[in-house]
Protein backbone atom coordinates (compact mmCIF):
# COMPACT_ATOMS: atom_id res chain seq x y z
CA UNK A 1 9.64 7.50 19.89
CA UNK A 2 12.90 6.00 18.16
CA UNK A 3 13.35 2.02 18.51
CA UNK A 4 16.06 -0.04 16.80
CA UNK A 5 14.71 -3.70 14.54
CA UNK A 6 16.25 -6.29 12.70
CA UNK A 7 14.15 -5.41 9.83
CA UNK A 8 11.51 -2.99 9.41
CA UNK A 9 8.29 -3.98 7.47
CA UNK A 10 6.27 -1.08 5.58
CA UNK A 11 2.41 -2.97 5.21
CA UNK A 12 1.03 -5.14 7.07
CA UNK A 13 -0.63 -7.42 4.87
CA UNK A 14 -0.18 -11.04 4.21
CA UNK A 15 3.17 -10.78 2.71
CA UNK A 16 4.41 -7.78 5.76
CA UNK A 17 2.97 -10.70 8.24
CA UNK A 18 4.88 -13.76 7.01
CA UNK A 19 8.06 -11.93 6.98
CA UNK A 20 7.78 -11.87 10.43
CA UNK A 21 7.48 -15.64 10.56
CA UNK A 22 10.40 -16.13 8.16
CA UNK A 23 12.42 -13.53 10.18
CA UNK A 24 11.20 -15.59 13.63
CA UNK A 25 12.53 -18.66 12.27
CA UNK A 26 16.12 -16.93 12.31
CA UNK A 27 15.90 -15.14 15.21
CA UNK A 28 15.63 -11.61 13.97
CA UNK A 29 13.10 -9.17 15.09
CA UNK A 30 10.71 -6.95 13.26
CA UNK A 31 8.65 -3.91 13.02
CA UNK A 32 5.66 -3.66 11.07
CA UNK A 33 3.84 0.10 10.17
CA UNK A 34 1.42 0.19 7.87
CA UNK A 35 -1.35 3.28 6.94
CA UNK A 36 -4.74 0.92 7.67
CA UNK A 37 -5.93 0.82 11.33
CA UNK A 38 -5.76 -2.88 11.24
CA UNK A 39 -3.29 -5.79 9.61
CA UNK A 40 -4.52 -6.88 6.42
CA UNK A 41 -3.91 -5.00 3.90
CA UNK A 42 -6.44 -5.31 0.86
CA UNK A 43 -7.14 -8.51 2.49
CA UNK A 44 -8.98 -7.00 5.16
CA UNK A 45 -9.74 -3.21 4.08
CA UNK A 46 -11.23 -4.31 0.54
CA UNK A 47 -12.35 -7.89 0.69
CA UNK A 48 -12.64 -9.44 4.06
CA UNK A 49 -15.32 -12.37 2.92
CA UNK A 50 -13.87 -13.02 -0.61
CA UNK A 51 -13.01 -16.65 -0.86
CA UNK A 52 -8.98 -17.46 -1.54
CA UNK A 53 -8.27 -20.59 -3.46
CA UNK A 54 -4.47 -21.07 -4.31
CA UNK A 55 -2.81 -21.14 -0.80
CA UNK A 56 -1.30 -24.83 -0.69
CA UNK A 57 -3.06 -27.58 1.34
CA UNK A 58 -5.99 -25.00 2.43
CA UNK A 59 -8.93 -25.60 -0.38
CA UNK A 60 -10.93 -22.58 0.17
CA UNK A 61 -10.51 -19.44 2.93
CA UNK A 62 -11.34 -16.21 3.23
CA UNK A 63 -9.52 -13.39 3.06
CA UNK A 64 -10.30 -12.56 6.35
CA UNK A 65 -9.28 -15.98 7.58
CA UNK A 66 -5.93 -16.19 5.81
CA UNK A 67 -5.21 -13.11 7.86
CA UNK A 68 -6.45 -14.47 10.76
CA UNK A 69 -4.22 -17.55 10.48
CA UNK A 70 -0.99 -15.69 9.78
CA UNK A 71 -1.16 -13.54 13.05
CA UNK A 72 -1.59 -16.85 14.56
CA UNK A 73 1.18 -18.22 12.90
CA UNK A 74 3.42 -15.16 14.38
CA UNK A 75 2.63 -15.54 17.96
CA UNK A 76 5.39 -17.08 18.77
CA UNK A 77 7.49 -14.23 17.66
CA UNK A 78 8.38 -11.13 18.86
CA UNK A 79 7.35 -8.29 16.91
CA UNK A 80 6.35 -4.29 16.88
CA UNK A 81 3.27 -3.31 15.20
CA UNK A 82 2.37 0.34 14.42
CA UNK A 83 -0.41 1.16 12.82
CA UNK A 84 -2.62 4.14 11.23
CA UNK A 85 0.82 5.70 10.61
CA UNK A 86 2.50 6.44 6.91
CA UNK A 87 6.78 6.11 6.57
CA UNK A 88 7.74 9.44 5.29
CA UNK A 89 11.28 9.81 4.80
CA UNK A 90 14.01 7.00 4.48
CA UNK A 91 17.86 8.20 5.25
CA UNK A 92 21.29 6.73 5.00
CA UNK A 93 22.89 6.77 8.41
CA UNK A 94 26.10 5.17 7.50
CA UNK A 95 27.62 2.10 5.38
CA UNK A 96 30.34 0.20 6.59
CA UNK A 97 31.75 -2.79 4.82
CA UNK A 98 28.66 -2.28 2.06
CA UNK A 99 26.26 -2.76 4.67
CA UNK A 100 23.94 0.22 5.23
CA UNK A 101 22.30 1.35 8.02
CA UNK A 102 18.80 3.09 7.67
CA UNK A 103 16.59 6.07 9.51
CA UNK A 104 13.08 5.88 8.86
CA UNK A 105 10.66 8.15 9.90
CA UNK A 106 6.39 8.28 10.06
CA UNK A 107 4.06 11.03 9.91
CA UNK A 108 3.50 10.12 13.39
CA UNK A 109 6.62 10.96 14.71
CA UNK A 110 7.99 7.41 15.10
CA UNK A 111 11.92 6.64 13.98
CA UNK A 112 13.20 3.96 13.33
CA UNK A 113 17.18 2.52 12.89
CA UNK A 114 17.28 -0.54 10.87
CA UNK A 115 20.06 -2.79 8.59
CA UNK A 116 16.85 -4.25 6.31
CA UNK A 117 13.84 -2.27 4.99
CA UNK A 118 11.51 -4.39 3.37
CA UNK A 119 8.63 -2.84 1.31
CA UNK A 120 5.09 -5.04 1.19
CA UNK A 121 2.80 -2.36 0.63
CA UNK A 122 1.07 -4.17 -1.71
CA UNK A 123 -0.20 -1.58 -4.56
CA UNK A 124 1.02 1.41 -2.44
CA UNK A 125 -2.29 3.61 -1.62
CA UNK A 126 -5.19 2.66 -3.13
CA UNK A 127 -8.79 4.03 -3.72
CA UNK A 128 -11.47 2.16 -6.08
CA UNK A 129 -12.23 4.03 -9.58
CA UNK A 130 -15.80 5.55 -9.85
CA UNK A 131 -17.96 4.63 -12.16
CA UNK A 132 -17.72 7.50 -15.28
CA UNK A 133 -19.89 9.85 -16.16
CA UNK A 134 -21.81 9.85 -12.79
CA UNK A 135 -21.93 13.00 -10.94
CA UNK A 136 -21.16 12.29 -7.27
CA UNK A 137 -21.55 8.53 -6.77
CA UNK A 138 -20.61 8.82 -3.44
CA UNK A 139 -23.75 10.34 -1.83
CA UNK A 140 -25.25 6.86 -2.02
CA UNK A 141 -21.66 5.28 -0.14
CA UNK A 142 -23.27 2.95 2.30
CA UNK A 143 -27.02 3.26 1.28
CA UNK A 144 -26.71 1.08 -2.00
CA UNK A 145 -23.67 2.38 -3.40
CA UNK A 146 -20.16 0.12 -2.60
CA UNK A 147 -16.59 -0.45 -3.87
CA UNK A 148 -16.15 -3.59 -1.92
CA UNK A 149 -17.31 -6.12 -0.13
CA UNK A 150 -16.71 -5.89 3.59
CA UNK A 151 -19.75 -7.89 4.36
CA UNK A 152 -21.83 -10.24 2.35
CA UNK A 153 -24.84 -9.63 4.62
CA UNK A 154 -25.00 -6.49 2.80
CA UNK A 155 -26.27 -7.75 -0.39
CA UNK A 156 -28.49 -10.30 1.17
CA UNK A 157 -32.24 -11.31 -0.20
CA UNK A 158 -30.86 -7.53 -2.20
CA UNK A 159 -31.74 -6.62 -6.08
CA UNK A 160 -28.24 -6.27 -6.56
CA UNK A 161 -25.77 -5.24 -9.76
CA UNK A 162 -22.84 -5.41 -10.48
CA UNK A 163 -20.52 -3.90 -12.72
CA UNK A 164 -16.99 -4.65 -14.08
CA UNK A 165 -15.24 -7.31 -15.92
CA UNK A 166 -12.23 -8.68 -13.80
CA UNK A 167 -11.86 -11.53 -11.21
CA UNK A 168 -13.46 -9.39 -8.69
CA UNK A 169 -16.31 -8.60 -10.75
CA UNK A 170 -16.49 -12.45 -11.51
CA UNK A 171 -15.74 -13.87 -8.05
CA UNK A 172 -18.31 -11.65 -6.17
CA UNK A 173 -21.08 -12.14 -8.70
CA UNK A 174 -20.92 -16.15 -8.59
CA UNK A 175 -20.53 -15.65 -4.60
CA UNK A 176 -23.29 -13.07 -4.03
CA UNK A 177 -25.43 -14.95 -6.54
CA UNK A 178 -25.78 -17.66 -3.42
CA UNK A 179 -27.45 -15.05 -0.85
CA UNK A 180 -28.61 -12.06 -2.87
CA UNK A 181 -32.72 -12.18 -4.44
CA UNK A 182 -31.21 -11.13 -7.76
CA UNK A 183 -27.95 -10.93 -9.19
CA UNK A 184 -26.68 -8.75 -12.31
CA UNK A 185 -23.59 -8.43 -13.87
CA UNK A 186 -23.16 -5.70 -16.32
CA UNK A 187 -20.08 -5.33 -18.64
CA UNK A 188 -19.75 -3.21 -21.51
CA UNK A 189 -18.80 -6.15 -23.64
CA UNK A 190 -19.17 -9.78 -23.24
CA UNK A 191 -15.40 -10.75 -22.96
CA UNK A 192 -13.83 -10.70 -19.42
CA UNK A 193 -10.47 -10.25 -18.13
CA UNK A 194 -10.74 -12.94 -15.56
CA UNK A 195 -10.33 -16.56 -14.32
CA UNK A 196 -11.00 -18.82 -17.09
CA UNK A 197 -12.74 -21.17 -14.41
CA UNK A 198 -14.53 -18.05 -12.85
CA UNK A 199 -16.04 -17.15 -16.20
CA UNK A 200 -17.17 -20.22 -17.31
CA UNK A 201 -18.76 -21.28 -13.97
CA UNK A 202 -20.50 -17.31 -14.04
CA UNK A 203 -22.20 -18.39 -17.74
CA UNK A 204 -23.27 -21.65 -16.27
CA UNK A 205 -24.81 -19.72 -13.67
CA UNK A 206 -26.30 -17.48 -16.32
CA UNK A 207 -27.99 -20.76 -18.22
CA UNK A 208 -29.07 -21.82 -15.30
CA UNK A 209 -30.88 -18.72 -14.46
CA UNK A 210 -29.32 -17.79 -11.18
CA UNK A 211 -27.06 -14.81 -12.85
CA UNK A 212 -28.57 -12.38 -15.18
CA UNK A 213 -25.50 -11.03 -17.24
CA UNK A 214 -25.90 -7.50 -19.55
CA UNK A 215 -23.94 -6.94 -21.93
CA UNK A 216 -22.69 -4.55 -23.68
CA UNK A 217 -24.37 -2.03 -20.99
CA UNK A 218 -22.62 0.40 -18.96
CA UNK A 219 -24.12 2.75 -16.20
CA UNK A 220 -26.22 5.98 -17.53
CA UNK A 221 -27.45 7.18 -14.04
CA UNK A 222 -28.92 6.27 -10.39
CA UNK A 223 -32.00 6.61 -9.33
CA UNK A 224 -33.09 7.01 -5.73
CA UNK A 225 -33.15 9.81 -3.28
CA UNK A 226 -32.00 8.61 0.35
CA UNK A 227 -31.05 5.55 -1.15
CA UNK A 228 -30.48 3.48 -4.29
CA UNK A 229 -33.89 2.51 -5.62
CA UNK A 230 -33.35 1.84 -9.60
CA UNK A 231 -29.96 2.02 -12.15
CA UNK A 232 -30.33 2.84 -15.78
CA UNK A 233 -28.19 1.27 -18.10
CA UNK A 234 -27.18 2.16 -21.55
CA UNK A 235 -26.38 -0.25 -24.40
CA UNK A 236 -22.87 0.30 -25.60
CA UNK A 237 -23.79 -0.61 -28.94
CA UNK A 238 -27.75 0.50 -29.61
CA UNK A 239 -27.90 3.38 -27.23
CA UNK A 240 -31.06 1.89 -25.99
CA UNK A 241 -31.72 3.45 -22.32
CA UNK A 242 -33.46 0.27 -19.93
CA UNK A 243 -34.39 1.10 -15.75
CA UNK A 244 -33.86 -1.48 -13.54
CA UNK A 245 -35.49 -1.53 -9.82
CA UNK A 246 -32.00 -2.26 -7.55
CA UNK A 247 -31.19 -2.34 -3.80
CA UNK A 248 -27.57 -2.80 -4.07
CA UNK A 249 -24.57 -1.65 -6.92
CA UNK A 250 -21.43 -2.94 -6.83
CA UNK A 251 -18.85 -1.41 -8.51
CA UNK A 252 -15.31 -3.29 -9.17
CA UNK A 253 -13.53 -1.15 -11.62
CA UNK A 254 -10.09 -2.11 -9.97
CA UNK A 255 -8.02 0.84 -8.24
CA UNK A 256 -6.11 4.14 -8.38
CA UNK A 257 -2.77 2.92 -7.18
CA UNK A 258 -0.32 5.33 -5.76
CA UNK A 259 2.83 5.21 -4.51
CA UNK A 260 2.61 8.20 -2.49
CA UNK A 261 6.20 8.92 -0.87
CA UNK A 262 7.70 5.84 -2.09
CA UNK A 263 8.36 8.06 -5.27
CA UNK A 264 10.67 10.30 -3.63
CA UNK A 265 13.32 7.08 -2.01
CA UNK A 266 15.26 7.37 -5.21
CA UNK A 267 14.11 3.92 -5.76
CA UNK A 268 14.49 2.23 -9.30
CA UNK A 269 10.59 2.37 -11.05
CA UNK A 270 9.33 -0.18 -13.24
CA UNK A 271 5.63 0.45 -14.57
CA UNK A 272 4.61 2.21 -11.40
CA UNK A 273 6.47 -0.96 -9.15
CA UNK A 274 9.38 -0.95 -7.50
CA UNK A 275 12.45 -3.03 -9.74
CA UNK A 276 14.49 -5.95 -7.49
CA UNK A 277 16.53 -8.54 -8.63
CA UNK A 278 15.27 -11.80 -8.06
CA UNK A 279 18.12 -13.47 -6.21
CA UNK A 280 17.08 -12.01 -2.92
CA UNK A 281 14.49 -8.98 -3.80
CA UNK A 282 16.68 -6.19 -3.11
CA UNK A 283 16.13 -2.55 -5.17
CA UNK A 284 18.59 -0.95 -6.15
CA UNK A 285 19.31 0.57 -2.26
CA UNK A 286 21.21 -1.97 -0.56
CA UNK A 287 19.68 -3.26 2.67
CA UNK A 288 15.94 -1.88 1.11
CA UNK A 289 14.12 -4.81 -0.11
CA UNK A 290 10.21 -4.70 -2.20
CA UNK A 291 8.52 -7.80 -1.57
CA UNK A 292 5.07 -8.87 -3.25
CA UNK A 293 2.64 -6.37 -5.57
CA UNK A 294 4.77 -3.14 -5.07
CA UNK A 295 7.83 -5.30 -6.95
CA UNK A 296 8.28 -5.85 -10.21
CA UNK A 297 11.01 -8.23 -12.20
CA UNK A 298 10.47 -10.58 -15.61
CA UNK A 299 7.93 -12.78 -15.28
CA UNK A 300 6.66 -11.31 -11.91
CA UNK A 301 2.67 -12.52 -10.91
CA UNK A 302 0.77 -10.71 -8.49
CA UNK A 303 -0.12 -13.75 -6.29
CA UNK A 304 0.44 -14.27 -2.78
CA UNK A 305 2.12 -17.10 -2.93
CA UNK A 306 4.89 -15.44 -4.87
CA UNK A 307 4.86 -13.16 -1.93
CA UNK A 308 5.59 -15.67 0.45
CA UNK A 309 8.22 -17.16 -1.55
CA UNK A 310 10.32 -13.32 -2.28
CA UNK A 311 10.39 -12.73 1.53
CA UNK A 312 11.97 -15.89 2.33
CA UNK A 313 14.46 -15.59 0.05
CA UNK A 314 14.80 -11.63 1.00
CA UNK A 315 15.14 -12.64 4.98
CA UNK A 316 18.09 -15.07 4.25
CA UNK A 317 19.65 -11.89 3.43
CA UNK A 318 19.16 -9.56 5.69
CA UNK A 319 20.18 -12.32 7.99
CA UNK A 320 23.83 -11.87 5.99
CA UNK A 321 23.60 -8.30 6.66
CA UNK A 322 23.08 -8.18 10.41
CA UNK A 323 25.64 -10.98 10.86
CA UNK A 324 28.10 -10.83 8.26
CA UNK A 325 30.39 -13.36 7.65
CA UNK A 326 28.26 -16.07 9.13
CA UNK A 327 26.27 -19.10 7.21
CA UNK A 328 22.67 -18.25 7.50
CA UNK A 329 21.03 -21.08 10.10
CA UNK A 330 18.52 -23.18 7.60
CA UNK A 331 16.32 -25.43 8.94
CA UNK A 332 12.84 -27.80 8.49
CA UNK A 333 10.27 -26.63 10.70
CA UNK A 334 9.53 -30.22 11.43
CA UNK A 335 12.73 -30.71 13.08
CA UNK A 336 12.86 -26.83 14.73
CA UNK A 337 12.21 -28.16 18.46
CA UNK A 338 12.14 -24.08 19.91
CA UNK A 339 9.91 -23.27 17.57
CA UNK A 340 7.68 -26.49 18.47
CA UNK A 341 8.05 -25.53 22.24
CA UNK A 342 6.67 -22.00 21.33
CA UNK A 343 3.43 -23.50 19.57
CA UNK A 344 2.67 -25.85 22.18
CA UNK A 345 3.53 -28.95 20.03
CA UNK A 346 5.86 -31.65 19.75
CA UNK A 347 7.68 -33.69 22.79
């Protein structure tokens, strides 16, 4: 199957899907591929229920929700999505006047010709690390062992633990703490690397009773033998060995990123991210753009919100590219009566 796009999107996750909104807004057209059998990208595959606080004017959503709203935001655009599929190869057709043309190919056989690449595959592929020195975690998965949270009904009226020290650690233990019958977060030392405000509402939670926190423990062993039924825990500092009855561990040690093929584009590597310059996001490939957490440039944060803002700068050009020569159309939405027409809104 070959097909020609305007711009071609590796990941479909938030970022992937608002560049097809920015991309509406000027007409072009766009094709999305991404590796996951769904859109969504972390958002769906690794935390579908966690809460999201910093998107402007919406106080709390969930991930799921966010993602849910952005493929409604895109309806009135005309896009290709391909999924369950992985972009292998990426070759230069031809450049005329500096502007490069590009061949992309998928393990699935699908090729595609396209001015503007742009890269939101988030941290590349990802799995979650294991928790160390525990011989074959994984023949609890899904009978009290889990990496994420892809349902909170999981850990429900549960003796459940949790172990890690970042803002997912933090987030899920204050949210869980709300449904599960016990909730315990273990840390091999009581200093955390995440949201001030998440930590200090966790140790109110701990005062109050509602969150029992262990520290400095870390995981010795598990104990169970269709299921999880107890976890002992060692102290990192006395050695002293204490059992626990438990339903549910959860463990948040972060990810093994990967950039898989990405490594062999002859792309410019910063810290395991792709580098762009921060007028419009291209690498150094003209016409190839990295847009959210695969990017890196000074002062770069790993929010989606920065996201959002890099592809909207990155779509103005790629809007150059396809139409050299021209001024690039800018607009408010509020005044954009097609795009009012399409959403049912307006006069």
């Amino acid at each position: 199957m070959k097909v020609e796009t305007d711009i071609l999107i590796i990941g479909a996750g938030p970022v992937g899907l608002f560049t097809v909104f920015e991309a509406g807004l000027l007409g072009l057209k766009c094709t999305l591929i991404d590796n996951l059998d769904k859109v969504g990208g972390q958002c769906s595959e690794l935390y579908p229920d966690k809460p999201i606080y910093d998107i402007p004017g919406v106080p709390v959503q969930t991930a799921e929700q966010h993602v849910d709203a952005l493929v409604k935001q895109i309806e009135p655009f005309k896009y290709n999505l391909h999924l369950s599929q992985r972009v292998e190869t990426i070759t230069e057709i031809e450049t005329i006047d500096n502007i490069t043309t590009w061949n992309i190919k998928t393990n699935k056989g699908l090729e595609c010709i396209s001015k503007n690449i742009f890269i939101a595959a988030g941290a590349g592929s990802f799995e979650p690390r294991r928790p160390p020195n525990i011989e074959n975690p994984d023949q609890y998965l899904n009978k009290g062992v889990s990496y994420n949270v892809k349902s909170i009904d999981r850990f429900k009226d549960k003796n459940l633990f949790i172990f890690g020290g970042g803002d997912s650690a933090l987030d899920w233990t204050v949210e869980l703490s709300k449904i599960a019958k016990s909730t315990n977060l273990v840390h091999r030392r009581d200093a955390f690397r995440g949201s001030q405000h998440t930590e200090e509402l966790m140790r109110s939670l701990v005062e109050s009773g509602d969150i029992n926190l262990l520290t400095p423990f870390q995981i010795e062993s598990i104990k169970g033998k269709n299921k999880v039924e107890a976890v002992t825990l060692k102290n990192f500092d006395t050695k002293e060995i204490v059992n626990h009855s438990a339903d549910e561990l959860l463990f948040l040690f972060g990810l093994n990123k990967k950039l898989g093929p990405i490594l062999q584009w002859d792309l410019t590597l910063s810290q395991n991210k792709i580098s762009v310059n921060t007028e419009n996001f291209q690498t150094n490939k003209n016409g190839i753009f990295a847009v959210g957490d695969i990017n890196d440039y000074p002062g770069k944060l790993d929010l989606i919100l920065c996201g959002y803002h890099e592809t909207t700068l990155a779509v103005q050009k790629a809007y150059q590219r396809i139409h050299p020569g021209e001024r690039v159309p800018f607009g408010y939405t509020t005044s954009n009566k097609k795009l009012q027409k399409k959403l049912g809104v307006g006069k």
